[in-house]
C-alpha atoms as a PDB file:
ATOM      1  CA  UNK A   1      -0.435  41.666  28.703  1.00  0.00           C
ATOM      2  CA  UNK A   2      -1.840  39.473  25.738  1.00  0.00           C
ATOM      3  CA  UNK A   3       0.070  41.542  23.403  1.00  0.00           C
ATOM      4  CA  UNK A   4       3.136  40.721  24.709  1.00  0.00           C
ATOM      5  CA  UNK A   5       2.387  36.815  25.318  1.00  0.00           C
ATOM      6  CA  UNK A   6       1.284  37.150  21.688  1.00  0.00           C
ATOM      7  CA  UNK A   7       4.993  38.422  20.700  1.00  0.00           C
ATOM      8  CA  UNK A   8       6.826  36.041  22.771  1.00  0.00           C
ATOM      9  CA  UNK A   9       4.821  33.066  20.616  1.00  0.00           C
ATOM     10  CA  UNK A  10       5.585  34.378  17.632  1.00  0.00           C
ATOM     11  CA  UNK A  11       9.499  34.593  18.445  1.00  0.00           C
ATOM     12  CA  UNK A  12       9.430  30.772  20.025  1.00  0.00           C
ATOM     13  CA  UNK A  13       7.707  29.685  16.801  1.00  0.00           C
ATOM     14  CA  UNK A  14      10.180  31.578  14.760  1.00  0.00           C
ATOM     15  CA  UNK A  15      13.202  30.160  16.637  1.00  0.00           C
ATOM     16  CA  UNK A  16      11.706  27.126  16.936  1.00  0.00           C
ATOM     17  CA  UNK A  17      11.480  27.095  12.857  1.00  0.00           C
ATOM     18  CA  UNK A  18      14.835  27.938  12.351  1.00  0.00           C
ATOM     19  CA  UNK A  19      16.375  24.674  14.772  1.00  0.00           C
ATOM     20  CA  UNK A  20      13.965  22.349  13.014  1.00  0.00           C
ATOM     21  CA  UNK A  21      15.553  19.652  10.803  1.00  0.00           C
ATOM     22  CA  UNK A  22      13.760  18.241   7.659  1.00  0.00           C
ATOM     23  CA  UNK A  23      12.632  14.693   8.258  1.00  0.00           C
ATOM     24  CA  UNK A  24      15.786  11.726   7.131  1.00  0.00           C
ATOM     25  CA  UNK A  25      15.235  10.259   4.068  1.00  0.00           C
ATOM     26  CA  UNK A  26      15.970   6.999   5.464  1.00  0.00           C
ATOM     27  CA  UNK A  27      13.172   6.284   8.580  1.00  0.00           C
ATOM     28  CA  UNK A  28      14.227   4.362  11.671  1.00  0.00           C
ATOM     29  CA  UNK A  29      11.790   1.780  12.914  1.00  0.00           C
ATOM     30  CA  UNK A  30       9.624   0.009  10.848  1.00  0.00           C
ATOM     31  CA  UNK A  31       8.842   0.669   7.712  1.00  0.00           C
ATOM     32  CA  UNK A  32       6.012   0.408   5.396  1.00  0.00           C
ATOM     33  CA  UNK A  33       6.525  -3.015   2.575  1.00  0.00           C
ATOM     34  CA  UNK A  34       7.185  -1.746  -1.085  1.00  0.00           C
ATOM     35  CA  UNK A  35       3.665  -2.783  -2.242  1.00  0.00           C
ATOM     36  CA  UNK A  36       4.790  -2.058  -5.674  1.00  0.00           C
ATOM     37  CA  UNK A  37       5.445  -5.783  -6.771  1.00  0.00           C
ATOM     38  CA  UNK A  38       2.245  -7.194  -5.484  1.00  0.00           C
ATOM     39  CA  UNK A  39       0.655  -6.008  -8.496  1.00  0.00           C
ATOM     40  CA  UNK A  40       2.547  -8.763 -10.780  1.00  0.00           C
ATOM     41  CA  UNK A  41       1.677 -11.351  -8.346  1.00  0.00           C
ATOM     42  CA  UNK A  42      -1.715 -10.735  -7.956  1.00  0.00           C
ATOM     43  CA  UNK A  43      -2.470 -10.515 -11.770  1.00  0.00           C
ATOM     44  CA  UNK A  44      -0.369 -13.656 -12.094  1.00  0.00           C
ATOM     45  CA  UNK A  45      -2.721 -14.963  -9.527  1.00  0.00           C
ATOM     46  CA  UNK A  46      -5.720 -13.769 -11.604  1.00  0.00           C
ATOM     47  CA  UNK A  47      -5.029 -15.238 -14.625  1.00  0.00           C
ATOM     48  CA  UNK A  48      -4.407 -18.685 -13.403  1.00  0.00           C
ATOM     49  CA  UNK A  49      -7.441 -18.789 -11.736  1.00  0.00           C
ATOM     50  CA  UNK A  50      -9.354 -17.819 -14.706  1.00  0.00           C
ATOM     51  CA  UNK A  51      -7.417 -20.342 -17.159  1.00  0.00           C
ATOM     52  CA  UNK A  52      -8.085 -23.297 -13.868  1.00  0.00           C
ATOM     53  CA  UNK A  53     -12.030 -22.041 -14.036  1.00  0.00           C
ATOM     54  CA  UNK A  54     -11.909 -22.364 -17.839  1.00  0.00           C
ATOM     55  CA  UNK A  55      -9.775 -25.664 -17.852  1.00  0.00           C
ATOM     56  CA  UNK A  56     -12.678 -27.188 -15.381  1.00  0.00           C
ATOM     57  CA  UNK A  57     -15.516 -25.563 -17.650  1.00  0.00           C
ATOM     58  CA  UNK A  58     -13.740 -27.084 -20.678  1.00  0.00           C
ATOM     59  CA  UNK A  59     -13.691 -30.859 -19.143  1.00  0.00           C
ATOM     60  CA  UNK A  60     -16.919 -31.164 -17.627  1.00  0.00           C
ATOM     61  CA  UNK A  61     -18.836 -30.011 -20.777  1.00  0.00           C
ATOM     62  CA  UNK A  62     -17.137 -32.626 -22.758  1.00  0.00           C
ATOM     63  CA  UNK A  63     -18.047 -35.182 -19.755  1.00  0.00           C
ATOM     64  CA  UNK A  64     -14.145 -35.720 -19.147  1.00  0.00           C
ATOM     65  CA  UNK A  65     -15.696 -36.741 -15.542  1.00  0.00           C
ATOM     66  CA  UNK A  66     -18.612 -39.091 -16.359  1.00  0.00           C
ATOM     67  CA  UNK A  67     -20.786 -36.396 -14.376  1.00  0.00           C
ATOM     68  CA  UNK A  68     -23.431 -35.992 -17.096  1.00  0.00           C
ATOM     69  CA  UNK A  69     -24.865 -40.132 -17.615  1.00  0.00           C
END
């Protein structure tokens, strides 16, 4: 009996293979953001936070703020 239940599985997988359609290029439903422009923003981002840090650096050890009387 488990012999045959074992054929009949075999030839609904096999049909079963055969009917199935590859996956559409184009998804419906959401999709995932392109992710692959955040990288220019963020080291934009980066680097004007590190010339603002250096910028602030730069004026308060010439005393550009009267902080050091």
């Amino acid at each position: 009996m488990a012999k045959n239940d074992n054929n009949s599985e075999k030839k609904y997988m096999k049909e079963n293979k055969e009917t199935m359609q590859p996956s559409p290029e184009q998804k419906d439903g959401i999709e995932e953001p392109n992710v692959k422009e955040y990288g220019k923003v963020q080291g934009g981002l980066v680097a004007f936070v590190i010339l603002v840090i250096i910028i602030i650096i730069v004026l308060v050890s010439t005393d550009m703020f009267g902080l050091l009387n």
